[in-house]
Protein backbone atom coordinates (compact mmCIF):
# COMPACT_ATOMS: atom_id res chain seq x y z
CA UNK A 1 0.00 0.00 0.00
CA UNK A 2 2.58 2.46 0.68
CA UNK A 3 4.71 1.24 -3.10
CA UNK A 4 0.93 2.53 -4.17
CA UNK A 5 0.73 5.85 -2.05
CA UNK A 6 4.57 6.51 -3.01
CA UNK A 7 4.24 6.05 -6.57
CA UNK A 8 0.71 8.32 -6.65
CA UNK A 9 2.92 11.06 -4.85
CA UNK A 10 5.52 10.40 -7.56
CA UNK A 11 3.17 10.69 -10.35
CA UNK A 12 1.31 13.93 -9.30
CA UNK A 13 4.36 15.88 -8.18
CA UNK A 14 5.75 14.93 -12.12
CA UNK A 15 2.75 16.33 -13.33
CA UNK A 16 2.34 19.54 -11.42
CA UNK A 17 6.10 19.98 -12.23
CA UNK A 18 5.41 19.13 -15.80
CA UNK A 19 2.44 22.28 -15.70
CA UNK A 20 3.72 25.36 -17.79
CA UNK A 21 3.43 28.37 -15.80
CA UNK A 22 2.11 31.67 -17.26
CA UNK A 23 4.94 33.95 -18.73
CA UNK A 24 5.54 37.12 -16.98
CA UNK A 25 3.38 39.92 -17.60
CA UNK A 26 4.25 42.46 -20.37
CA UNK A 27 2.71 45.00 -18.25
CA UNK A 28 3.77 44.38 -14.51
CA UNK A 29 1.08 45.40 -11.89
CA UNK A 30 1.99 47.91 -9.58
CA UNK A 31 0.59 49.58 -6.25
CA UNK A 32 0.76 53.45 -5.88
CA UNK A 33 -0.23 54.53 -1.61
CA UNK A 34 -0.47 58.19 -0.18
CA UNK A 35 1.67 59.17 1.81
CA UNK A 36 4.08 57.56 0.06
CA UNK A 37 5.50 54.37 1.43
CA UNK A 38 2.78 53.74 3.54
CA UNK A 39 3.35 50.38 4.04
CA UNK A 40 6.98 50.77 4.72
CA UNK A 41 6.40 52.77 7.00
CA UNK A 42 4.23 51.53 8.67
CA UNK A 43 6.46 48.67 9.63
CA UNK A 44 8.95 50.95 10.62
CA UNK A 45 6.32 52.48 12.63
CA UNK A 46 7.08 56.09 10.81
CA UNK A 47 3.53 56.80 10.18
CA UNK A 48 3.00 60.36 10.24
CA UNK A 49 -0.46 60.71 8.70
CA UNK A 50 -2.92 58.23 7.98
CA UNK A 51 -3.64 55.98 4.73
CA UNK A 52 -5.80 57.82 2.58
CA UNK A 53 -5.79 56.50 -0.85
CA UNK A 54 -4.21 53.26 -2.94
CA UNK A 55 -3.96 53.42 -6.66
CA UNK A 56 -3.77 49.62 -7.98
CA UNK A 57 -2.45 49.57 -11.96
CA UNK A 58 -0.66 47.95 -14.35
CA UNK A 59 2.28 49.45 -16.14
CA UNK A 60 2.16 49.29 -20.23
CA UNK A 61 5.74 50.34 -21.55
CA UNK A 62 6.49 52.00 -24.59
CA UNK A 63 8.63 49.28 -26.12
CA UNK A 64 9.45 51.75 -28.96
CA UNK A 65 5.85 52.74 -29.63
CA UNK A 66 4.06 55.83 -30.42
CA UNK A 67 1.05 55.92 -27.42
CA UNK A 68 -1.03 58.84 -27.89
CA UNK A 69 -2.98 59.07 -31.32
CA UNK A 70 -1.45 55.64 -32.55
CA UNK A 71 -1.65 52.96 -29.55
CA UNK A 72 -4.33 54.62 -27.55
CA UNK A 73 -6.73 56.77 -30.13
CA UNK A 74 -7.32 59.85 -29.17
CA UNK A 75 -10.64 60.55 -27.78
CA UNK A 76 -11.45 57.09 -27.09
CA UNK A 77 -11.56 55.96 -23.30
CA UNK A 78 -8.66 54.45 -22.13
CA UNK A 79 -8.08 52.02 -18.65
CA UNK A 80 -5.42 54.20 -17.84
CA UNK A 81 -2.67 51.78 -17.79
CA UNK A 82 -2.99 47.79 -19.04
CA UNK A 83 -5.31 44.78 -17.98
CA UNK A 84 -7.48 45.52 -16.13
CA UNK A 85 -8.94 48.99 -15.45
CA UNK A 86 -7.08 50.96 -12.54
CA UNK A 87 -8.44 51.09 -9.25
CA UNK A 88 -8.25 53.69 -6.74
CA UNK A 89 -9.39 53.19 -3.23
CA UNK A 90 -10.12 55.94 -0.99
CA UNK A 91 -9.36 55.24 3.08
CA UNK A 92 -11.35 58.48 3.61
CA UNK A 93 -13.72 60.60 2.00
CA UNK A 94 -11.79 63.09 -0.58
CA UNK A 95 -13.08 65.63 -3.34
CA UNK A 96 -12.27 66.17 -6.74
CA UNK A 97 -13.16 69.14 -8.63
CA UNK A 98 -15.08 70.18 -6.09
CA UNK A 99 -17.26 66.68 -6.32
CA UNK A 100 -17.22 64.87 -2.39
CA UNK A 101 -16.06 61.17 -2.94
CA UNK A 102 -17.42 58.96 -0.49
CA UNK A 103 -14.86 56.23 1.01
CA UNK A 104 -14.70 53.34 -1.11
CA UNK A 105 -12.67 52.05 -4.10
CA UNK A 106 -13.49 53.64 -7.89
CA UNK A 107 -11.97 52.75 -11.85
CA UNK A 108 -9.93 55.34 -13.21
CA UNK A 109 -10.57 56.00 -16.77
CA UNK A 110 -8.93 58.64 -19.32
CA UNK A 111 -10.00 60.01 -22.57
CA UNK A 112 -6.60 61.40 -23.87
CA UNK A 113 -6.57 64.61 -26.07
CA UNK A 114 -3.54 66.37 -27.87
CA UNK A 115 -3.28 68.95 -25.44
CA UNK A 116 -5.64 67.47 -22.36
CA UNK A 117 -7.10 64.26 -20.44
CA UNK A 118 -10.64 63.61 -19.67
CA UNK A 119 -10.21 61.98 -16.34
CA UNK A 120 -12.84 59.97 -15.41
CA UNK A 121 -13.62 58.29 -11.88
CA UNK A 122 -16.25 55.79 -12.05
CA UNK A 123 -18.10 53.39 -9.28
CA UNK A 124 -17.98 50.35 -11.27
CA UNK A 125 -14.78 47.73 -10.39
CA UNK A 126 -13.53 44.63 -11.13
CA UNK A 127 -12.78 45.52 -14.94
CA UNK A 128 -10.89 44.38 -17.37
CA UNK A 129 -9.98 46.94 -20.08
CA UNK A 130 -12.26 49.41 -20.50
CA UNK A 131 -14.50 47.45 -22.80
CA UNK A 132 -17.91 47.70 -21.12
CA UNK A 133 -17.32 51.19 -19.71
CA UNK A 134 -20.24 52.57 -18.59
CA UNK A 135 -20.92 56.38 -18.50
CA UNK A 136 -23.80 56.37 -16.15
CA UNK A 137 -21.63 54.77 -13.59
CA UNK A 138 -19.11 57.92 -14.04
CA UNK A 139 -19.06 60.20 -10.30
CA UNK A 140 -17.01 62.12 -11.08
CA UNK A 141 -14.79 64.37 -14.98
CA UNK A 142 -12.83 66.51 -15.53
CA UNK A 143 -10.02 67.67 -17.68
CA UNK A 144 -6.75 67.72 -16.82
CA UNK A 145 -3.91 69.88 -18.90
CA UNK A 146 -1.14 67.71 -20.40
CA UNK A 147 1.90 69.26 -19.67
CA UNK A 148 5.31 68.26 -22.08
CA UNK A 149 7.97 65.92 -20.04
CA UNK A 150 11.03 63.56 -20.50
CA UNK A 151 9.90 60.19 -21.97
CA UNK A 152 8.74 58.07 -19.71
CA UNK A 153 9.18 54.73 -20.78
CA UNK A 154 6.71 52.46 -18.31
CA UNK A 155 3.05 54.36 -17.19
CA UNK A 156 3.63 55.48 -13.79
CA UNK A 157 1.78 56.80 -11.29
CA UNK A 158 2.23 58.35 -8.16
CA UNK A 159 1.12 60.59 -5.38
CA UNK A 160 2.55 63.91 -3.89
CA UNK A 161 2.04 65.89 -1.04
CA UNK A 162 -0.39 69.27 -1.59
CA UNK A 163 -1.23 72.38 -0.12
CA UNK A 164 -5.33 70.65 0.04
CA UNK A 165 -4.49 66.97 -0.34
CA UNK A 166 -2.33 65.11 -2.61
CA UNK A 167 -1.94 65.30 -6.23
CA UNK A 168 -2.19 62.06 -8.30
CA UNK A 169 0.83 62.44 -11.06
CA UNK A 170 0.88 60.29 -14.12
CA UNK A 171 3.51 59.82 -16.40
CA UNK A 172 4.21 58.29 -19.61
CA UNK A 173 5.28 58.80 -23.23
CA UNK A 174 6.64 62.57 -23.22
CA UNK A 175 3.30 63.93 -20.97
CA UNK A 176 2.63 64.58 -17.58
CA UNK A 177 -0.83 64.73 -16.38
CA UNK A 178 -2.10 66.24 -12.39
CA UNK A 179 -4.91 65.50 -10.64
CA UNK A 180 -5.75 67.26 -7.68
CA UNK A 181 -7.22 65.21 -4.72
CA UNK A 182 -8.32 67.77 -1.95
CA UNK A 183 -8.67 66.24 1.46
CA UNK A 184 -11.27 68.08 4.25
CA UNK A 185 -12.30 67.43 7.66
């Protein structure tokens, strides 16, 4: 019996072996926090001001592509990075122009423009792509200036410290894009 139980073992451990793994993502998924770090430091116990938001994406690269107007059309909704649509979650409630976000995690989309963004935060999660998009499920738009930058050759975004808030910064291709995130008591 245990020839038997020895050989099964055998058998399914050659198999699982055997199993082909996925290859490694073209466009890696990454985790933006404000403040900065947060998880860091919180096990340094550093923490000098709560969680308020995390910004969950993945990271397309350029690869030697043209983005804007070839890649991604212009004025066509975008998922703002790759895979699925990026998250933001929100520890606290927050406002954005001038529109109170309750608590609560939300899809980022864009709707790039030669010279702007449509930014778009929407209550709908869970989404791959931006393939069933839905408009009515949009809280909150607005546009957002593009401003000219380096290249950036992987979509990155990340968070910085404001006069009201924080200000979501995303980079990639030769723009820069700022959204203000104004926090209130």
């Amino acid at each position: 019996m245990k020839k038997i139980i020895a050989i099964f073992l055998v058998a399914v451990s050659l198999q699982t072996s055997a199993q082909k793994l996925p290859p490694l993502d073209k466009s890696p998924m990454d985790m933006s926090y404000y403040p900065a770090g947060y998880p860091v430091l919180k096990i340094q116990n550093k923490i000098t001001e709560p969680l308020a938001m995390r910004l969950m994406y993945s990271r397309p690269q350029l690869n030697g592509r043209k983005v804007f107007g070839e890649l991604q059309k212009l004025g066509e909704v975008w998922r703002l990075g790759a895979n699925e649509a990026t998250e933001i979650q929100f520890f606290k409630d927050v406002w954005i122009n001038n529109k109170k976000l309750i608590k609560g995690r939300y899809t980022l989309y864009c709707i790039p423009y030669a010279n702007k963004w449509t930014l778009i935060v929407n209550k709908e999660t869970d989404i791959w792509g931006a393939f069933k998009y839905d408009s009515t499920k949009d809280v909150v738009r607005l546009d957002v200036p593009l401003i000219k930058n380096d290249t950036t050759e992987a979509l990155t975004i990340v968070f910085e410290k404001s006069d009201t808030g924080a200000n979501m910064l995303m980079y990639w291709d030769d723009v820069k894009a700022v959204l203000p995130i104004v926090f209130k008591n």
